[in-house]
Protein backbone atom coordinates (compact mmCIF):
# COMPACT_ATOMS: atom_id res chain seq x y z
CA UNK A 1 8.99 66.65 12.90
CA UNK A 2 12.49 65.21 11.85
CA UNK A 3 11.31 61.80 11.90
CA UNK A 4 8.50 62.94 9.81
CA UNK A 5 10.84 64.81 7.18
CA UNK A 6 12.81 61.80 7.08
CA UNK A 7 10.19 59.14 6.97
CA UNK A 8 9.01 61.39 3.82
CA UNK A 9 12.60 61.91 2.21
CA UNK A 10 12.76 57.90 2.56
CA UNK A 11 9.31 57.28 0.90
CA UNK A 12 10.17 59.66 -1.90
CA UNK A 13 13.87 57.65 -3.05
CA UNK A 14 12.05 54.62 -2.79
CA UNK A 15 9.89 55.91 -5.09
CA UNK A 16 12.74 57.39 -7.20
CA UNK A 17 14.11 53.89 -7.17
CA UNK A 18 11.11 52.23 -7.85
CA UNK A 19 10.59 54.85 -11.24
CA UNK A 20 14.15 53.87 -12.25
CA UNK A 21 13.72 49.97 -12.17
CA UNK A 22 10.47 50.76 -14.10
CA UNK A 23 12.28 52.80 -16.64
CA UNK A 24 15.29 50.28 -16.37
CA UNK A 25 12.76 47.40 -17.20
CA UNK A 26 11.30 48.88 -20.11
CA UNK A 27 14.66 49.43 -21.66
CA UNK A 28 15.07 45.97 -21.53
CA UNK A 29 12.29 44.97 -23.02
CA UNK A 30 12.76 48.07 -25.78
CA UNK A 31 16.02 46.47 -26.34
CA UNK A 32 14.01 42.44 -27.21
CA UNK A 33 11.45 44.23 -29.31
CA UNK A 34 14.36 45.87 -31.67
CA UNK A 35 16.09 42.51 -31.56
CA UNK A 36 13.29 40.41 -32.44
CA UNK A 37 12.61 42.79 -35.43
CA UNK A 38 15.72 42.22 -36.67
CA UNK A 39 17.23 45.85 -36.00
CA UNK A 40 20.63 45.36 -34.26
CA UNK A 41 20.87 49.52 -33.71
CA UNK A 42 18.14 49.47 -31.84
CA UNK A 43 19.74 46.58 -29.94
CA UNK A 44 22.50 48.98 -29.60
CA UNK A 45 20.46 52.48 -28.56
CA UNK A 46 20.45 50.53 -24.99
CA UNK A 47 23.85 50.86 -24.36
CA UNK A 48 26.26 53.79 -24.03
CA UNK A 49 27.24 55.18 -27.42
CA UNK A 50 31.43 55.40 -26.12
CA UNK A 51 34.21 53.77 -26.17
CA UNK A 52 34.30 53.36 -22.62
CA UNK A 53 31.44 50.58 -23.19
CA UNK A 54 32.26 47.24 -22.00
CA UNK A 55 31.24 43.56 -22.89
CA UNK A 56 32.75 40.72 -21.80
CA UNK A 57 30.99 37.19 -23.58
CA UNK A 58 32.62 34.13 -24.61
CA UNK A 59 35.03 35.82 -27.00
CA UNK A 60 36.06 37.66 -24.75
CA UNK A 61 36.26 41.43 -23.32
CA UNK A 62 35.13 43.96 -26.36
CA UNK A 63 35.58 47.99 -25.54
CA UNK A 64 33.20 50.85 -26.89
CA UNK A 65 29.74 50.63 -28.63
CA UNK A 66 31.54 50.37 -32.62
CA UNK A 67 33.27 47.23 -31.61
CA UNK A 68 30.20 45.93 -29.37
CA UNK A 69 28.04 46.28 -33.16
CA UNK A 70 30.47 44.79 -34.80
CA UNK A 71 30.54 41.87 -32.61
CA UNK A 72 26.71 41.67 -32.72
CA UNK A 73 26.81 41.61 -36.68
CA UNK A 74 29.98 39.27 -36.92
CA UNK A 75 27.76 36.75 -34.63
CA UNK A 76 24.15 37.13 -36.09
CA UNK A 77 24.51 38.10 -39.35
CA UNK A 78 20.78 37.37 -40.22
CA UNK A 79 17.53 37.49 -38.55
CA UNK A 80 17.71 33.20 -38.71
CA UNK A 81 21.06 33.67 -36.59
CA UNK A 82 19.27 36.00 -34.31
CA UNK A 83 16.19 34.29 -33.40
CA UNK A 84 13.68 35.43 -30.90
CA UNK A 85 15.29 37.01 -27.82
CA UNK A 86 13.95 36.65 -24.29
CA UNK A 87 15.02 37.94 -21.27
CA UNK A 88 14.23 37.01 -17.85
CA UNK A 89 15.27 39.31 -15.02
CA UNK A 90 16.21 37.73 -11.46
CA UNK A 91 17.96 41.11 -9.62
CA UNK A 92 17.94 44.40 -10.04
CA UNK A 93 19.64 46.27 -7.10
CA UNK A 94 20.78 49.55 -6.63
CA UNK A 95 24.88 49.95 -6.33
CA UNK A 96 24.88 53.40 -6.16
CA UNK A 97 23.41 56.69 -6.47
CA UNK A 98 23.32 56.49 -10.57
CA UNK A 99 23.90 53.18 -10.92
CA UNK A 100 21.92 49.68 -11.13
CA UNK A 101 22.96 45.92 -11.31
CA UNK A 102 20.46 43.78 -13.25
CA UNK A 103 20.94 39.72 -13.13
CA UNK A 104 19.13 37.55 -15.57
CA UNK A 105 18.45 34.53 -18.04
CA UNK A 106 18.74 35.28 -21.61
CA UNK A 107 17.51 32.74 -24.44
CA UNK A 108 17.44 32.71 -28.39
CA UNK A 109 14.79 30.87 -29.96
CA UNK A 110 15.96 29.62 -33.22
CA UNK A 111 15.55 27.63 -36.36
CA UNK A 112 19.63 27.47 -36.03
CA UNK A 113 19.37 25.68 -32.66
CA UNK A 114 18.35 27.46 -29.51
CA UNK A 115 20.67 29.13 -27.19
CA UNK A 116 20.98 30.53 -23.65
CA UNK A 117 23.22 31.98 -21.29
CA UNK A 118 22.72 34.33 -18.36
CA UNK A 119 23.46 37.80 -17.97
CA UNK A 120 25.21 40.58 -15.79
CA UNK A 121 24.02 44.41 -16.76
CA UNK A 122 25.53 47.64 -14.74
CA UNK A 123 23.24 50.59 -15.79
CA UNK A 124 24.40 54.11 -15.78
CA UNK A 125 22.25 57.00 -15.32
CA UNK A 126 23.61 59.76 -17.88
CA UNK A 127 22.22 62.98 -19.22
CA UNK A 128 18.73 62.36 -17.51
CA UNK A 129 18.46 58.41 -19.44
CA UNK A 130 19.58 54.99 -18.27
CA UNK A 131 21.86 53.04 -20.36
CA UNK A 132 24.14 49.96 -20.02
CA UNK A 133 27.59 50.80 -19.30
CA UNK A 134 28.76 47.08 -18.55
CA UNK A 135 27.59 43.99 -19.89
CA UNK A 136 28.62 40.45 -18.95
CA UNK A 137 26.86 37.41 -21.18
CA UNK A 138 27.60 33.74 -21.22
């Protein structure tokens, strides 16, 4: 019977897990809909609204979700900057109990001149909703 209450407590956080990188997923692709529309909040709704938010690009490290916008605006001012955004997902793993690592492509498609880079995500569970707590572009 243990091996039975195990083999079913197993079967039911893979199936957590497997709800979460669903959920996960579709924030992602929530977050390329509100970019290609030209709506850099709902770029930002993905990410934790605090200061503790950190992004580390090519400029540097930036700290908390105001100075994350701001970035965003400074860099793509207008929807010709911003382009079509695409993302392409290699990893998403589990670090710990509330927390995922995504790894990934990302590419602009411009009139500006196309652009790509790759990506590094942590995702936080918080208040019952995943968001992105760290995010490494280049």
């Amino acid at each position: 019977m243990k091996v039975l209450n195990a083999f079913v407590c197993i079967l039911c956080l893979q199936q957590a897990n497997s709800n979460d990188t669903i959920l996960i997923r579709e924030k992602l692709e929530m977050q390329a809909v509100a970019w290609n529309s030209g709506d850099l909040n709902g770029f930002m709704d993905v990410y934790e609204r605090s200061d503790s938010l950190v992004f580390v690009g090519k400029s540097g490290v930036t700290y908390g979700w105001d100075n994350v916008l701001r970035q965003y605006k400074k860099r793509y001012p207008t929807q010709k900057e911003m382009g079509s955004l695409h993302f392409d997902v290699s990893e998403l793993r589990l670090i710990g109990k509330h927390h995922y690592l995504m790894i990934g492509r990302w590419s602009l498609k411009r009139e500006v001149g196309d652009i790509e880079g790759y990506f590094s995500l942590v995702w936080q569970m918080i208040d019952g909703d995943w968001f992105i707590v760290y995010d490494h572009s280049s």
